[in-house]
Protein backbone atom coordinates (compact mmCIF):
# COMPACT_ATOMS: atom_id res chain seq x y z
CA UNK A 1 0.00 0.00 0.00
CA UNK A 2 1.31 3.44 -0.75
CA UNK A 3 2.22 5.51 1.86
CA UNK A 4 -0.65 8.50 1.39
CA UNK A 5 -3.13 5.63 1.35
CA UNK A 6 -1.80 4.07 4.51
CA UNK A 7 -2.07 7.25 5.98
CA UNK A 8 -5.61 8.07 4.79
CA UNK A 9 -6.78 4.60 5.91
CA UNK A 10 -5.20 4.63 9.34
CA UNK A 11 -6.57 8.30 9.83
CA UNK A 12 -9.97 7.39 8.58
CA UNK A 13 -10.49 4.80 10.90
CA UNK A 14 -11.37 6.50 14.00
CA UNK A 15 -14.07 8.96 14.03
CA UNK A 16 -14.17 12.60 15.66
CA UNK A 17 -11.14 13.60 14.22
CA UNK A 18 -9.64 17.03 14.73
CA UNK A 19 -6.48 16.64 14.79
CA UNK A 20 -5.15 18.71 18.48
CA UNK A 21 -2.41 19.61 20.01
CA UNK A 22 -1.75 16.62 21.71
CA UNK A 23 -1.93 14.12 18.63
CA UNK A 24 0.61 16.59 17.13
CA UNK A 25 2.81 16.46 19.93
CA UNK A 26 2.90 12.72 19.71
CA UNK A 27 3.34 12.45 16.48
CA UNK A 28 6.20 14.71 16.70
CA UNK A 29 8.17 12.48 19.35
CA UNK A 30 6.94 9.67 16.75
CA UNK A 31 9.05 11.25 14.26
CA UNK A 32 11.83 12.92 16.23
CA UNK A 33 12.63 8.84 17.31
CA UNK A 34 12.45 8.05 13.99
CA UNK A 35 15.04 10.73 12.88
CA UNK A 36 17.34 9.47 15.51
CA UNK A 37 17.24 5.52 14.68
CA UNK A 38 17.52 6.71 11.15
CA UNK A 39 20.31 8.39 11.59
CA UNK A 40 22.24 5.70 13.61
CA UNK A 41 21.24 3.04 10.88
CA UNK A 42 22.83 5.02 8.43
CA UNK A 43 25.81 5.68 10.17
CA UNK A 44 26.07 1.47 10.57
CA UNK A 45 29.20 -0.10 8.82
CA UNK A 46 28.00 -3.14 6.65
CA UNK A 47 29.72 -5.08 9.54
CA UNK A 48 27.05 -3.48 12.05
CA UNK A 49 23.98 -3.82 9.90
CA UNK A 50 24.58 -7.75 10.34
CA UNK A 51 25.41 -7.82 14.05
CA UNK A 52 23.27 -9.79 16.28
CA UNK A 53 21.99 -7.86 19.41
CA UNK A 54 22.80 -9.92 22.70
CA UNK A 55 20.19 -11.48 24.35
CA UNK A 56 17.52 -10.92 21.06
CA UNK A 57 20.06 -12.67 18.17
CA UNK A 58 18.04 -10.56 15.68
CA UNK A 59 20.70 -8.52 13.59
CA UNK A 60 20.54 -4.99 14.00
CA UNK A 61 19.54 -4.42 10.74
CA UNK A 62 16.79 -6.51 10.91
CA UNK A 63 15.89 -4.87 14.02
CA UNK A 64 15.77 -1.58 12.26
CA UNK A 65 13.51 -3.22 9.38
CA UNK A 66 11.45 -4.99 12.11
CA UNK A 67 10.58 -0.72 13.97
CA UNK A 68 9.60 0.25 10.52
CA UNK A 69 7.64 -2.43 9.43
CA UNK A 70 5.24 -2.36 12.63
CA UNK A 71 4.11 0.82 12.29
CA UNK A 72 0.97 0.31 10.86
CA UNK A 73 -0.25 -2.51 12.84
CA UNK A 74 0.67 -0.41 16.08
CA UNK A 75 -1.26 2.32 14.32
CA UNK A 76 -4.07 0.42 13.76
CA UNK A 77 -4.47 -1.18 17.13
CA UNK A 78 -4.28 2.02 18.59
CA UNK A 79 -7.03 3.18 15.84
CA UNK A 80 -9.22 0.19 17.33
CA UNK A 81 -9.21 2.03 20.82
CA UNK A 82 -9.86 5.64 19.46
CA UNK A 83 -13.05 3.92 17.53
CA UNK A 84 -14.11 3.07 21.08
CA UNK A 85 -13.37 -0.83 19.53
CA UNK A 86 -11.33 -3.16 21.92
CA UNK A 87 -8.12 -4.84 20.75
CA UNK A 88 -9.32 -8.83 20.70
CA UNK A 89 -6.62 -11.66 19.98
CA UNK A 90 -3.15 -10.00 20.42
CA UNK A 91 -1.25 -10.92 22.74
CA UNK A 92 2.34 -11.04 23.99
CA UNK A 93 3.15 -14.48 23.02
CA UNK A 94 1.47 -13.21 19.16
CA UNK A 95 3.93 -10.35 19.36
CA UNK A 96 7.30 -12.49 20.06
CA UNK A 97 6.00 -15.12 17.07
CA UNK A 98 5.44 -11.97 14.75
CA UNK A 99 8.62 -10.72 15.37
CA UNK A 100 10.60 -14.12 14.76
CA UNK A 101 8.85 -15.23 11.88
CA UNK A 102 9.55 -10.66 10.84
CA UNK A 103 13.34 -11.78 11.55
CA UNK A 104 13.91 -14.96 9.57
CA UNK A 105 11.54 -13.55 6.53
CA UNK A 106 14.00 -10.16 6.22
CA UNK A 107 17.34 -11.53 7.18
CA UNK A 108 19.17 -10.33 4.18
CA UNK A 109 17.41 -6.36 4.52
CA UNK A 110 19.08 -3.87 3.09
CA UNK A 111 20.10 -0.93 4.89
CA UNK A 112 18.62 0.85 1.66
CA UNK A 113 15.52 -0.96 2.16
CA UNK A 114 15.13 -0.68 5.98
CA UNK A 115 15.52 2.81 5.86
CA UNK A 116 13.11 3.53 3.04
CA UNK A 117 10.62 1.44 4.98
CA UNK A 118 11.47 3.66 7.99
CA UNK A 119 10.87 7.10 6.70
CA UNK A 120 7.38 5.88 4.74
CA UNK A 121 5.83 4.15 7.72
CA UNK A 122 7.03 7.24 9.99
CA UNK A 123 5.60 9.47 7.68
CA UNK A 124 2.23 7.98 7.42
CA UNK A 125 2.09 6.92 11.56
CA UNK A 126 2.78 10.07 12.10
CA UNK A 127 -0.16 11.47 9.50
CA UNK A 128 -2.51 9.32 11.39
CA UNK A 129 -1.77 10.17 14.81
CA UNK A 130 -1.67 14.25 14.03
CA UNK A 131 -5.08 13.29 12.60
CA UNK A 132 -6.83 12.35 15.92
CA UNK A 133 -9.19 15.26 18.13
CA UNK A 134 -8.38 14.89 21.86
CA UNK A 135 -11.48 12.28 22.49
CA UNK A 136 -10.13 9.96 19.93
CA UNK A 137 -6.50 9.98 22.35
CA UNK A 138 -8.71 9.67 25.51
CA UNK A 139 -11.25 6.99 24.52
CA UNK A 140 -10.52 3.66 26.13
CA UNK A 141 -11.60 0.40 25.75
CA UNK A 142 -10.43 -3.23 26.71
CA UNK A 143 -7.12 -4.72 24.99
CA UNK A 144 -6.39 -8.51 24.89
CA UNK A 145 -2.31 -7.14 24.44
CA UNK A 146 -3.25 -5.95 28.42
CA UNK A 147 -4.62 -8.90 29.85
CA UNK A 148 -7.75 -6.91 28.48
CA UNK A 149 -7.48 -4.03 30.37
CA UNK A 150 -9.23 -1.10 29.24
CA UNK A 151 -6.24 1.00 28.03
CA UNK A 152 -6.75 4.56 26.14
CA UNK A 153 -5.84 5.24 22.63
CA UNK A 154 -2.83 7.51 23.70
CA UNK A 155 -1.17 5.03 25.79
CA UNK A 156 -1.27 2.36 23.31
CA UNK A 157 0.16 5.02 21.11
CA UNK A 158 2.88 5.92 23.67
CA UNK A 159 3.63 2.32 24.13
CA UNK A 160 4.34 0.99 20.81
CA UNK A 161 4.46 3.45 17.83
CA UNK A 162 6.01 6.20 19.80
CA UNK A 163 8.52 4.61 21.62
CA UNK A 164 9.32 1.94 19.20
CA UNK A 165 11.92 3.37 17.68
CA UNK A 166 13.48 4.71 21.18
CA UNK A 167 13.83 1.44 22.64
CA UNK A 168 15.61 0.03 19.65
CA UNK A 169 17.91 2.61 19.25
CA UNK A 170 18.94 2.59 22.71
CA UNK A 171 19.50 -0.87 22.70
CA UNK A 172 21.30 -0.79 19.43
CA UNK A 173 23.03 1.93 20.67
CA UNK A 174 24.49 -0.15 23.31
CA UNK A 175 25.32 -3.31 21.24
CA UNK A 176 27.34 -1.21 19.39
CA UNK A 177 29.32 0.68 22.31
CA UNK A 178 28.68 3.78 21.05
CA UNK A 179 27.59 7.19 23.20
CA UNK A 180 24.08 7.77 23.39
């Protein structure tokens, strides 16, 4: 899908949008952490790309791949919640298989690739959240990812698509032995 149609269809999916101040300032950190893994990634050796990260054995490329390619499901789970729809049949466990079957499927990435990925998903996660009218941030509803615990739109939003590209970096940041 192309990335103004991702962005139309994630934005379109939650009704009552305005588009505030705080969607904006979320979709700015969105974006700001997506700068800053970007800009790590492309400062990777070839060497890097294909280092595992301790403890996770994914490469660091793939790892990079793996932030950009989740956008749009976070985005649309979080959509779910701002529709006042729960999040049914994800959980944890569905998370960890997604993201080892995501790591033997792109093994080879290319940085090229992975960051191309990176700056279209951003992009278009970032359209959709600037999108959303204060309600749509603050509705809440259950989430099977919480042991179905009614979570709000912004959280879920702060939790994955927001932060995604954080915690990677940080951790890639420290595989590497470089400053933060």
């Amino acid at each position: 899908m192309a990335n103004a149609e991702l962005a139309q269809e994630l934005s379109s999916a939650a009704p009552g949008i305005a588009g505030g101040t705080r969607a904006g300032a979320l979709a700015d950190r969105l974006e700001a952490g997506a700068r800053a893994l970007q800009a790590l990634a492309s400062s990777m050796s070839d060497a890097e790309w294909q280092m595992r990260m301790p403890h996770d054995g994914r490469k660091l490329g793939v790892i990079v791949h793996h932030v950009a390619s989740v956008y749009p499901i976070e985005i649309e789970l979080a959509m779910n919640l701002a529709s006042g729809r729960p999040i049914v049949g994800v959980t944890m466990d569905d998370v960890h298989a997604m993201n080892a079957r995501h790591a033997i499927e792109h093994d080879g990435v290319s940085k090229e690739a992975a960051l191309s990925l990176l700056r279209q998903n951003s992009q278009a996660a970032a359209t959709a959240i600037r999108a959303l009218a204060d309600e749509s941030l603050d509705r809440a509803a259950s989430a099977s990812l919480y042991d179905d615990a009614p979570v709000t739109c912004q959280f879920v939003l702060e939790d994955h698509a927001v932060r995604h590209s954080y915690h990677h970096r940080a951790g890639i940041v420290m595989a590497l032995r470089r400053p933060r």
